[in-house]
N, C-alpha and C. Protein backbone atom coordinates (compact mmCIF):
# COMPACT_ATOMS: atom_id res chain seq x y z
N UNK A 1 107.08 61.31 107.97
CA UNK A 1 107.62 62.67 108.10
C UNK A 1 106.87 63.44 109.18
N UNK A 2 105.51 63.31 109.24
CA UNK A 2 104.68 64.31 109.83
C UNK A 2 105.18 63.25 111.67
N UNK A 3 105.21 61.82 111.07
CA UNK A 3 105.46 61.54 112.71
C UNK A 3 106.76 62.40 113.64
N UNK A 4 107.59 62.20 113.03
CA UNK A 4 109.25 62.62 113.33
C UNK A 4 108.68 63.80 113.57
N UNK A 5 108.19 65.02 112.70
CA UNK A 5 108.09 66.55 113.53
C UNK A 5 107.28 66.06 114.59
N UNK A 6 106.41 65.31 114.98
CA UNK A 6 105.73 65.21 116.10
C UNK A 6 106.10 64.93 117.21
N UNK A 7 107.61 63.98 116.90
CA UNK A 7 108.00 63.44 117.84
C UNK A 7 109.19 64.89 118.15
N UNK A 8 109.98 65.52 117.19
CA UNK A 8 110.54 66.46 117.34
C UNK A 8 109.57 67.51 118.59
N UNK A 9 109.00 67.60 118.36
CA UNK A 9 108.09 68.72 118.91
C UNK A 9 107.14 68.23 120.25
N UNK A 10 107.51 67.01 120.56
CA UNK A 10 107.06 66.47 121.93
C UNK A 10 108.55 66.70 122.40
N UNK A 11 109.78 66.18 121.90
CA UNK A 11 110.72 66.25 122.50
C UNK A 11 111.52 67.49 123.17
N UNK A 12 110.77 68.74 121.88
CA UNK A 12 111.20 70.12 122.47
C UNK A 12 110.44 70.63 123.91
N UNK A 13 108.78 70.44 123.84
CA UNK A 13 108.32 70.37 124.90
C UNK A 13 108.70 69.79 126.06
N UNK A 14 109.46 68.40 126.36
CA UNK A 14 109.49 68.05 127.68
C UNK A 14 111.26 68.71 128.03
N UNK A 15 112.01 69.54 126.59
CA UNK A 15 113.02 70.01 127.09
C UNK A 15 112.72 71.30 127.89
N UNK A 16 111.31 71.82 127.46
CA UNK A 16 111.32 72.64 127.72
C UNK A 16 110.49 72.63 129.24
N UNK A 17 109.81 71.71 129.46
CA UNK A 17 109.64 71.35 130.52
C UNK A 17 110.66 71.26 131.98
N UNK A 18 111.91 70.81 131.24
CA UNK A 18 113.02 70.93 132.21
C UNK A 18 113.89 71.90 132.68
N UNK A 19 113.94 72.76 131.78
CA UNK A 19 114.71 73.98 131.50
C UNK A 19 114.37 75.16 131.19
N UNK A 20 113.02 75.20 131.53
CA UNK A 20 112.39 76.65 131.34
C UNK A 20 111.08 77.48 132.60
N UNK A 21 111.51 76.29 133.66
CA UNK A 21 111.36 76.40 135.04
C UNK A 21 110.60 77.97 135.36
N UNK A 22 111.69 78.65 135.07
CA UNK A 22 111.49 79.58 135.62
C UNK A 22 112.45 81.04 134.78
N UNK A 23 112.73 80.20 133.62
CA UNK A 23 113.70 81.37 132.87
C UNK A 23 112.37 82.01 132.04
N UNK A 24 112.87 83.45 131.58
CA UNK A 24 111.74 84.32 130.84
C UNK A 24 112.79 84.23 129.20
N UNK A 25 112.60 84.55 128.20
CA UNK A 25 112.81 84.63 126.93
C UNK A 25 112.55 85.11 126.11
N UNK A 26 113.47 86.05 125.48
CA UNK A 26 113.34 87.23 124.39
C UNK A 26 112.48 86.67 123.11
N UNK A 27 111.67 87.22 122.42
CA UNK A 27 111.33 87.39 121.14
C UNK A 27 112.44 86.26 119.82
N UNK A 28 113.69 86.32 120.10
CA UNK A 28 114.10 85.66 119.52
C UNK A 28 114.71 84.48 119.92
N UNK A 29 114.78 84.44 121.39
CA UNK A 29 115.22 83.31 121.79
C UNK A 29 113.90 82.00 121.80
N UNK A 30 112.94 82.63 122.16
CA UNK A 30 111.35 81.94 122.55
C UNK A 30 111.50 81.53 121.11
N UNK A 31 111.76 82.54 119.56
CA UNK A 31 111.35 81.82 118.39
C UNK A 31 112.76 80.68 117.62
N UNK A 32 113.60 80.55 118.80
CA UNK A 32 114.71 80.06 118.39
C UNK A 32 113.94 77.83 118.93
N UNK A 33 113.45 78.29 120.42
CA UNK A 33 113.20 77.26 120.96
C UNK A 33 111.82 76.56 120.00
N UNK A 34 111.09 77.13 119.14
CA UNK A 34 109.94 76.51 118.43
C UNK A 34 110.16 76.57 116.93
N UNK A 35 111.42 76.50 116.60
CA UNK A 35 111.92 76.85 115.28
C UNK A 35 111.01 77.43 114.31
N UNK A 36 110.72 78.48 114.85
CA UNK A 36 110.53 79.90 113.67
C UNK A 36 111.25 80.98 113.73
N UNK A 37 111.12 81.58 112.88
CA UNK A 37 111.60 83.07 112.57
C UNK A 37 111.12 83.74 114.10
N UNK A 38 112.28 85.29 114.21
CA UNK A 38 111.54 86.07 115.20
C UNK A 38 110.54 87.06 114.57
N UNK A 39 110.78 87.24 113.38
CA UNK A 39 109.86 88.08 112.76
C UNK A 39 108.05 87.12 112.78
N UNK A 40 108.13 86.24 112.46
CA UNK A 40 107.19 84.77 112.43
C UNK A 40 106.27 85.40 114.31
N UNK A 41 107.12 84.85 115.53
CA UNK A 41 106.83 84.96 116.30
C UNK A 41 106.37 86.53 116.42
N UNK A 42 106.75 87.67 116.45
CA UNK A 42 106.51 88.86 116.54
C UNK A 42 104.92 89.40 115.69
N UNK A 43 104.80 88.42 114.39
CA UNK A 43 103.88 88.60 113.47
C UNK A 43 102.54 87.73 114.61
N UNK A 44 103.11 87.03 115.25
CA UNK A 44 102.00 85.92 116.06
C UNK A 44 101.52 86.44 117.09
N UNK A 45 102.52 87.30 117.88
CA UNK A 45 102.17 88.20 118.90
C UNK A 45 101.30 89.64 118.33
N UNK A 46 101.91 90.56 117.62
CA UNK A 46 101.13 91.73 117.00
C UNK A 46 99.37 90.78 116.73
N UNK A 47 99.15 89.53 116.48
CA UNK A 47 97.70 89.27 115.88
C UNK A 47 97.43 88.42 116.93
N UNK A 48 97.35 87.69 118.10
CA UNK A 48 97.16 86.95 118.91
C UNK A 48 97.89 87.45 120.25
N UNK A 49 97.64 88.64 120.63
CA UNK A 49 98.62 88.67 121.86
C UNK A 49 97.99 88.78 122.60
N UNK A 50 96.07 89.06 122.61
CA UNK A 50 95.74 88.47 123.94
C UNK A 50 95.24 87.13 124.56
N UNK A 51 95.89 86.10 123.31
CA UNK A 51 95.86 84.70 123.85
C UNK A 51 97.32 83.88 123.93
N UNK A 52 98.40 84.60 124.03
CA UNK A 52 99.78 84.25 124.36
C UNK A 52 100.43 85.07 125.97
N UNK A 53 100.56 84.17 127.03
CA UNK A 53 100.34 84.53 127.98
C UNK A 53 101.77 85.24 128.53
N UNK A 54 102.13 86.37 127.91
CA UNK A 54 103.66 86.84 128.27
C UNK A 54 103.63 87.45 129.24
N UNK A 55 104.97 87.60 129.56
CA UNK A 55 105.57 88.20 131.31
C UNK A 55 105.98 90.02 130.42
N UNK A 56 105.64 90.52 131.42
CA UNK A 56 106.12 92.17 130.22
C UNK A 56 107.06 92.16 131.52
N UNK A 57 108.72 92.33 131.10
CA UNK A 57 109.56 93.17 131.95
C UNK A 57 109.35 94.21 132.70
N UNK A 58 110.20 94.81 133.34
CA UNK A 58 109.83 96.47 133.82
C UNK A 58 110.07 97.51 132.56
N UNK A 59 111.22 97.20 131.52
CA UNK A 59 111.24 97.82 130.34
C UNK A 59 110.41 97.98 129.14
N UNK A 60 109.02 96.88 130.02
CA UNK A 60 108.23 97.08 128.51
C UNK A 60 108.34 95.90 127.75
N UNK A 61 109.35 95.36 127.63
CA UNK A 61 109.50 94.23 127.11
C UNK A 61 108.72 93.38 127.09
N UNK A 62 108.34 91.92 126.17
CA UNK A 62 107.60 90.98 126.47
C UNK A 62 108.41 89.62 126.33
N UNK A 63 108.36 88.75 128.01
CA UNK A 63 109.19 87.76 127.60
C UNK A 63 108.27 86.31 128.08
N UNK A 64 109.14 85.29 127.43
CA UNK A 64 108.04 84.22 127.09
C UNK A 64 108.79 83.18 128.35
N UNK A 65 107.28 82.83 129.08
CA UNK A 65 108.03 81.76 130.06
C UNK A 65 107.34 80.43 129.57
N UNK A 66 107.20 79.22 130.16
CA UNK A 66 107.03 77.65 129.83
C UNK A 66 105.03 78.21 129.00
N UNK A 67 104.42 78.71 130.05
CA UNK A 67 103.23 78.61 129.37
C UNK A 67 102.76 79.71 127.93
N UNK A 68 103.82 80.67 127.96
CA UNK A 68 103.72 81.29 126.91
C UNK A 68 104.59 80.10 125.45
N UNK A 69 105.52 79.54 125.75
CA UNK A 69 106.17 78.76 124.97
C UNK A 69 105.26 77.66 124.46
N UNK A 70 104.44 76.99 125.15
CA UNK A 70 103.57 75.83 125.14
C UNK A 70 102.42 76.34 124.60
N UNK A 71 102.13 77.89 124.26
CA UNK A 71 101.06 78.51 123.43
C UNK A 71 101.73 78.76 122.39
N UNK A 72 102.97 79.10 121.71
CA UNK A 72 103.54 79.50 120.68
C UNK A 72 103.81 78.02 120.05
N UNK A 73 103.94 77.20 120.85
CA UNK A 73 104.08 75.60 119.99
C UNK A 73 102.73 75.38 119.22
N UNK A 74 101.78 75.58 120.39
CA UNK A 74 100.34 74.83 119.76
C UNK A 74 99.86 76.06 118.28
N UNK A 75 99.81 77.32 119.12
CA UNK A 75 100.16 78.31 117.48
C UNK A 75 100.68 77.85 116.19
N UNK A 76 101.88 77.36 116.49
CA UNK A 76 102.83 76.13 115.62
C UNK A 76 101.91 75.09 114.94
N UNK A 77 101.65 74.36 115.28
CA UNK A 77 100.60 73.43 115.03
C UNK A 77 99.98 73.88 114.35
N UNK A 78 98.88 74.69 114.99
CA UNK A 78 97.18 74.70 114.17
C UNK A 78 97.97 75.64 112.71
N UNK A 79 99.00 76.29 112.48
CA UNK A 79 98.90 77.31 111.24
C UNK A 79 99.92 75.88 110.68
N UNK A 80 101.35 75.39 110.93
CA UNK A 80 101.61 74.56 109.81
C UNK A 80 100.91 72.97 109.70
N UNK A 81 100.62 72.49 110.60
CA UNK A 81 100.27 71.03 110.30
C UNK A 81 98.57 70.84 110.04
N UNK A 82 97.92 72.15 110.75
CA UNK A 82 96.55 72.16 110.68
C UNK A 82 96.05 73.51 109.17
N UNK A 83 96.96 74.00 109.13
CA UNK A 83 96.53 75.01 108.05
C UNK A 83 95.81 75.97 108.40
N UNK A 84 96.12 76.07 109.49
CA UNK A 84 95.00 77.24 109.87
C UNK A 84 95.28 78.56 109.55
N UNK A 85 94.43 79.82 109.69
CA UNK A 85 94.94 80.85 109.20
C UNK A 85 95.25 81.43 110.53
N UNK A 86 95.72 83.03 110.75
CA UNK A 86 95.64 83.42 111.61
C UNK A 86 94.37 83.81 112.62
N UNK A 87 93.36 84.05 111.21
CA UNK A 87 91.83 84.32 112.01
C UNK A 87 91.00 83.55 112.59
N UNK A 88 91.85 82.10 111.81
CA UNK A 88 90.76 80.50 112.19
C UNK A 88 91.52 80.59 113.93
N UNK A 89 92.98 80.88 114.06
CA UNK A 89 93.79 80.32 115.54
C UNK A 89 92.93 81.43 116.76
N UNK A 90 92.96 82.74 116.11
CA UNK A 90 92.20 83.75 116.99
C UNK A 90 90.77 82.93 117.42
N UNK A 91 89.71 82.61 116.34
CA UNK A 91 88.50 82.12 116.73
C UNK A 91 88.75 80.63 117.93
N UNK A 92 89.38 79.82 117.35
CA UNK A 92 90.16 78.86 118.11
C UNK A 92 90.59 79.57 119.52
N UNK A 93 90.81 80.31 119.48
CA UNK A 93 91.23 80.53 121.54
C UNK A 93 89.93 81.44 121.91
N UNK A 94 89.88 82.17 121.11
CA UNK A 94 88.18 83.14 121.34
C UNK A 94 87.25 82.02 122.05
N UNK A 95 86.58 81.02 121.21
CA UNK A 95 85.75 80.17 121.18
C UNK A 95 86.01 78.65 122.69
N UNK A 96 87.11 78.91 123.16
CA UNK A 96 87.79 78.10 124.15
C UNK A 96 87.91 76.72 123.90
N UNK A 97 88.55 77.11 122.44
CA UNK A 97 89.61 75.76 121.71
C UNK A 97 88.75 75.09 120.55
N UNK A 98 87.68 75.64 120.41
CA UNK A 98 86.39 75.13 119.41
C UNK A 98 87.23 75.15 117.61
N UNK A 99 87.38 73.64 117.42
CA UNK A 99 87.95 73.85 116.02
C UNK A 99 86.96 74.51 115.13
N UNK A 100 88.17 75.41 114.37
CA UNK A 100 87.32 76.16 112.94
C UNK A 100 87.23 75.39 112.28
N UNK A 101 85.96 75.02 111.77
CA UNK A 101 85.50 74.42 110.57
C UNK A 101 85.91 75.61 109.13
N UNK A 102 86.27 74.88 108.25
CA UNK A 102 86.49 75.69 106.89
C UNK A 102 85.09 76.42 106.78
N UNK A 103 85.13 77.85 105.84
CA UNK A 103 83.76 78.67 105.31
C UNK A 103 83.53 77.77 104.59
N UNK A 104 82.57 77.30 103.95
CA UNK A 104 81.38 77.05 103.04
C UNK A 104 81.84 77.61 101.65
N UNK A 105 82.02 77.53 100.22
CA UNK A 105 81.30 78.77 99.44
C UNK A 105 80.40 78.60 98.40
N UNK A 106 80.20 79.27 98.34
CA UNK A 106 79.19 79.57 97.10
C UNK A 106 79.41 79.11 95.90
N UNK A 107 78.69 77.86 95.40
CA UNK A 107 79.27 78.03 94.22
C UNK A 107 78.85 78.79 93.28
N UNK A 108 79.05 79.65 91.84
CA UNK A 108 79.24 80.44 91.16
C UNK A 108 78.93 79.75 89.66
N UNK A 109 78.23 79.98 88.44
CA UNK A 109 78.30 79.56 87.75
C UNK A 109 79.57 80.97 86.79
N UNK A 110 80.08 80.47 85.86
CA UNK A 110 80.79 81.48 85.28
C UNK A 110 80.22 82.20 84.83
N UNK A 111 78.95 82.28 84.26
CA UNK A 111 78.10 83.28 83.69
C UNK A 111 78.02 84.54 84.95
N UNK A 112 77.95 84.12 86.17
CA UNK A 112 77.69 85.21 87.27
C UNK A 112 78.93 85.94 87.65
N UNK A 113 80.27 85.25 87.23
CA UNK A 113 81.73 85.50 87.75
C UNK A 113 81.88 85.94 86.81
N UNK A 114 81.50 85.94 85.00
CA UNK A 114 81.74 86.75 83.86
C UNK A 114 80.94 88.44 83.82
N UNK A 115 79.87 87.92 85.01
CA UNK A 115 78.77 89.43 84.88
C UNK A 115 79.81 89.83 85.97
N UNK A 116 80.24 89.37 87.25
CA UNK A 116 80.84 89.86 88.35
C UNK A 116 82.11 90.90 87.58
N UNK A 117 82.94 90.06 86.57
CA UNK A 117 84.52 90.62 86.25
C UNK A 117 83.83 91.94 85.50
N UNK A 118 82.88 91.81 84.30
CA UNK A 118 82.24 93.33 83.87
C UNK A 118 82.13 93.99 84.69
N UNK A 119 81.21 94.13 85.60
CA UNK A 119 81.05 95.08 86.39
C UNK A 119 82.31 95.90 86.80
N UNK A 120 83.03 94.53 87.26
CA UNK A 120 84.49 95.42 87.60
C UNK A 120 85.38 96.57 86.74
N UNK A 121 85.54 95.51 85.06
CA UNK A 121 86.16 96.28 84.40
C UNK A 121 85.75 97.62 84.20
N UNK A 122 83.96 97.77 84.23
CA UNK A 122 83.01 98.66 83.71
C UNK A 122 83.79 100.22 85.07
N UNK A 123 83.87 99.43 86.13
CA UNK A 123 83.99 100.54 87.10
C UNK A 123 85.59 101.03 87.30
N UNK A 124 86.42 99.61 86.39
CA UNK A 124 87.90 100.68 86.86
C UNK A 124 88.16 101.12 85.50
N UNK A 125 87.47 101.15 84.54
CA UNK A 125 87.16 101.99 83.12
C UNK A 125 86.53 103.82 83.47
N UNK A 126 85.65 103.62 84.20
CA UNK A 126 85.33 105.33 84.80
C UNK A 126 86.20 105.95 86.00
N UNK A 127 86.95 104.47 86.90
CA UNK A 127 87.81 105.48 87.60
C UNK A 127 89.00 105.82 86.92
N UNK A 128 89.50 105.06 85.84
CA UNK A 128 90.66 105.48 85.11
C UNK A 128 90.28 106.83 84.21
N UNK A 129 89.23 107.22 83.90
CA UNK A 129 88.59 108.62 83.60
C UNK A 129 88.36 109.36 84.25
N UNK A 130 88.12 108.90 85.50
CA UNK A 130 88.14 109.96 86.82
C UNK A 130 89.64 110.69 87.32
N UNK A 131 90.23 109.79 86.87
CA UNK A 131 91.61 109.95 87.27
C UNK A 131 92.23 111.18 86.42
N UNK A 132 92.09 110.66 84.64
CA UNK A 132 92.95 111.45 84.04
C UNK A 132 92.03 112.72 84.60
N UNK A 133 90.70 113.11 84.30
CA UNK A 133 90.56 113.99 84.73
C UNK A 133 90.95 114.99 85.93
N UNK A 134 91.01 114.23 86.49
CA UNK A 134 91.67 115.16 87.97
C UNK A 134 93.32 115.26 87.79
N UNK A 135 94.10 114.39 86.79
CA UNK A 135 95.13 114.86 86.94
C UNK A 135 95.41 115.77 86.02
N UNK A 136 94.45 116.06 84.84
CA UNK A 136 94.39 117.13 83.77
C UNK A 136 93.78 118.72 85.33
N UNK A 137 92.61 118.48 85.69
CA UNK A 137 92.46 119.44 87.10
C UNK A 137 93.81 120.37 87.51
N UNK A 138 94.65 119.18 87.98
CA UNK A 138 95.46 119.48 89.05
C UNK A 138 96.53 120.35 88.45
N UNK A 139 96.93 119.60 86.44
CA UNK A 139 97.89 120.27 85.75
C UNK A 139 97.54 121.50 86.02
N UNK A 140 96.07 121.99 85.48
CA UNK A 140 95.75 123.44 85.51
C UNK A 140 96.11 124.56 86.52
N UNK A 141 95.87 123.07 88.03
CA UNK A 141 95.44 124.13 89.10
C UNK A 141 97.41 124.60 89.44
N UNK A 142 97.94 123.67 88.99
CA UNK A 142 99.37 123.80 88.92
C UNK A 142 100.25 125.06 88.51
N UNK A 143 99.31 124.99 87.13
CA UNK A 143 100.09 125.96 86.16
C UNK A 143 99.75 127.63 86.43
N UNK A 144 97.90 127.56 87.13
CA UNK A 144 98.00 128.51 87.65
C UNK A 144 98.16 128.86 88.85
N UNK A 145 98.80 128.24 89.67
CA UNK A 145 99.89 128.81 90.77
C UNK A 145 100.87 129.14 90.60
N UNK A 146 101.40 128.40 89.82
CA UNK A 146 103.22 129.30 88.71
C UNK A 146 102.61 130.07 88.16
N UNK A 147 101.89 130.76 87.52
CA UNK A 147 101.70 131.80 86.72
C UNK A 147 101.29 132.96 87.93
N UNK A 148 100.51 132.71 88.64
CA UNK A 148 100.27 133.85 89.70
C UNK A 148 101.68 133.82 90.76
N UNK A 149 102.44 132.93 91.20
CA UNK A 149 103.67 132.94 91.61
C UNK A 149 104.65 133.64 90.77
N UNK A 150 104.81 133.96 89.60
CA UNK A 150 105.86 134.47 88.74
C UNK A 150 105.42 135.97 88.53
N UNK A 151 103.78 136.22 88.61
CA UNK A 151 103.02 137.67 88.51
C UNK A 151 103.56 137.98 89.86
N UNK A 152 103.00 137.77 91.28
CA UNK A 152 103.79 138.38 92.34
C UNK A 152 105.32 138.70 92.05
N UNK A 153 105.81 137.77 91.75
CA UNK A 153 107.64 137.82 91.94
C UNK A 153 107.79 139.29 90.62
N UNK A 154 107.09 139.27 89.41
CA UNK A 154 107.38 140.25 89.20
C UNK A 154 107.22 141.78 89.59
N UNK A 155 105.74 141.95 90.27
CA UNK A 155 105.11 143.29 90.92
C UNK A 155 106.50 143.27 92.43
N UNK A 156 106.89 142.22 93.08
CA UNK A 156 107.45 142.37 94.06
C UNK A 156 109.32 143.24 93.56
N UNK A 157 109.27 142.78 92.33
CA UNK A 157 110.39 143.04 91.79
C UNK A 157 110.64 144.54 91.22
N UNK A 158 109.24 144.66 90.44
CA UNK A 158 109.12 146.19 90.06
C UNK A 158 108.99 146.87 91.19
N UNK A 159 108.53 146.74 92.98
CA UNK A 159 108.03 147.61 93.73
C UNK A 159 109.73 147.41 94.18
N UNK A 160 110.31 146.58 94.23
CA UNK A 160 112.06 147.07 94.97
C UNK A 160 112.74 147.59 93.86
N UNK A 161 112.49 147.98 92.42
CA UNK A 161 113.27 148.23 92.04
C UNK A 161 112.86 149.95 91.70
N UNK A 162 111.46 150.31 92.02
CA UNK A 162 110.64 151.63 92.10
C UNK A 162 111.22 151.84 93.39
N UNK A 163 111.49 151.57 94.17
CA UNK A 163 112.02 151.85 95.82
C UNK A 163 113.07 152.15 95.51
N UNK A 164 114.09 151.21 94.88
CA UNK A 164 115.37 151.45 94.82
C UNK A 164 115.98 152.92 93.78
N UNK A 165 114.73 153.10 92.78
CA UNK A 165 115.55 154.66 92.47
C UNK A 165 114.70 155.67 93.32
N UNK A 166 113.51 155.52 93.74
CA UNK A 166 113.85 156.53 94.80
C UNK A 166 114.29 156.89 95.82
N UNK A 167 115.43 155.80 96.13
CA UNK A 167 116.25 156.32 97.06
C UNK A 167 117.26 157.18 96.45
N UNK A 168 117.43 156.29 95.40
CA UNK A 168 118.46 156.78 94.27
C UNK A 168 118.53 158.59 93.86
N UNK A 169 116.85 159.09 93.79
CA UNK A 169 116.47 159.88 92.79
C UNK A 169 116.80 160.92 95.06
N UNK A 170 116.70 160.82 95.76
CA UNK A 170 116.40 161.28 97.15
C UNK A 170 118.08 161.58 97.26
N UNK A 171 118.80 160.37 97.38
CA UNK A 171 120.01 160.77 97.33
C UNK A 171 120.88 161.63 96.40
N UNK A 172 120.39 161.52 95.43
CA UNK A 172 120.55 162.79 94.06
C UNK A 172 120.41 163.77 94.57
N UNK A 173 119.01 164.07 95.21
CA UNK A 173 118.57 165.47 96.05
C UNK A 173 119.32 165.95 96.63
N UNK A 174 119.67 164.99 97.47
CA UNK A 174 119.97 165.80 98.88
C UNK A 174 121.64 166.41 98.56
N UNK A 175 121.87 165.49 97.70
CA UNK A 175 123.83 165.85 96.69
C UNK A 175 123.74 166.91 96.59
N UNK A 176 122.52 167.10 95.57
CA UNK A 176 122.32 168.50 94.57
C UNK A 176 122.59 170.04 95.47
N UNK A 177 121.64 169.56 96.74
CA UNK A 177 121.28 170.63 97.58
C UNK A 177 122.32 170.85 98.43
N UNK A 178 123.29 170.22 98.74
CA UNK A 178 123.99 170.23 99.86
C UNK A 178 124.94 170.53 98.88
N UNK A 179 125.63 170.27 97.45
CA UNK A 179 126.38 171.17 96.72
C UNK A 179 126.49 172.55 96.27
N UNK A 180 125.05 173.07 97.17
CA UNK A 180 124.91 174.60 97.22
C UNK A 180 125.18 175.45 98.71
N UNK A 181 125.09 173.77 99.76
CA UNK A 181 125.51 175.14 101.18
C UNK A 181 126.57 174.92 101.51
């Protein structure tokens, strides 16, 4: 199986050898020719794009010619047949092709991974108390902004409606007085 993609993928290369001369290639066409996704390729470019050697249009664009294609193959490679991650392929061109060796780890007895998970529970036990508290806070700080919001709206209400009879009580006046000249 692993031969056949190999041979698949020598065979795309020398097509592409023939026929990609001098043509440039969109985002989805470049991920059409190395059978991935364009989202795949786009995800490869956003994390490796200053070791994929693209042509930028005059629009800004980024398009892929033979040696950008022949970097998106070997990309190909080291993440499905080599397992690599994205950070092992970055160190890999950083390092000028130096294979990543796997990290090391630690081994752990469970007694230290049982003290490790306490600790944890111990700390999202006080932020879940930190929490209600601040959202009990916020009820308060809530309730008294509606309560001082509803005190304005009423003083604003009594001062137009104290305005409004003395215009009331002014226009009375001036009736009263002017029903005498």
């Amino acid at each position: 199986m692993i031969k056949i993609a190999n041979q698949t993928q020598d065979q795309r290369a020398e097509n592409l050898s023939e026929n990609l001369e001098e043509m440039r290639l969109t985002v989805k066409e470049a991920a059409k020719q190395v059978n991935e996704s364009p989202s795949v390729v786009r995800n490869w470019m956003r994390e490796l794009k200053t070791h994929i050697p693209t042509v930028q249009g005059e629009n800004g664009y980024h398009y892929f010619d033979k040696p950008a294609l022949e970097r998106l193959m070997l990309i190909q490679k080291l993440n499905r047949e080599q397992n690599y991650s994205i950070k092992q392929i970055e160190y890999y061109f950083a390092t000028g092709e130096t294979k990543a060796e796997p990290e090391e780890m630690e081994e752990r007895s469970s007694g230290d991974i049982r003290k490790d998970l306490d600790t944890i529970l111990e700390r999202l036990e006080r932020q879940e108390q930190f929490n209600q508290a601040l959202v009990m806070k916020l009820d308060e700080q809530q309730q008294y902004i509606k309560d001082s919001l509803n005190k304005r709206d009423q003083l604003l209400l009594e001062s137009l409606k104290n305005t409004q009879d003395a215009k009331k009580a002014e226009i009375k006046k001036k009736r009263f007085f002017n029903w005498f000249n």
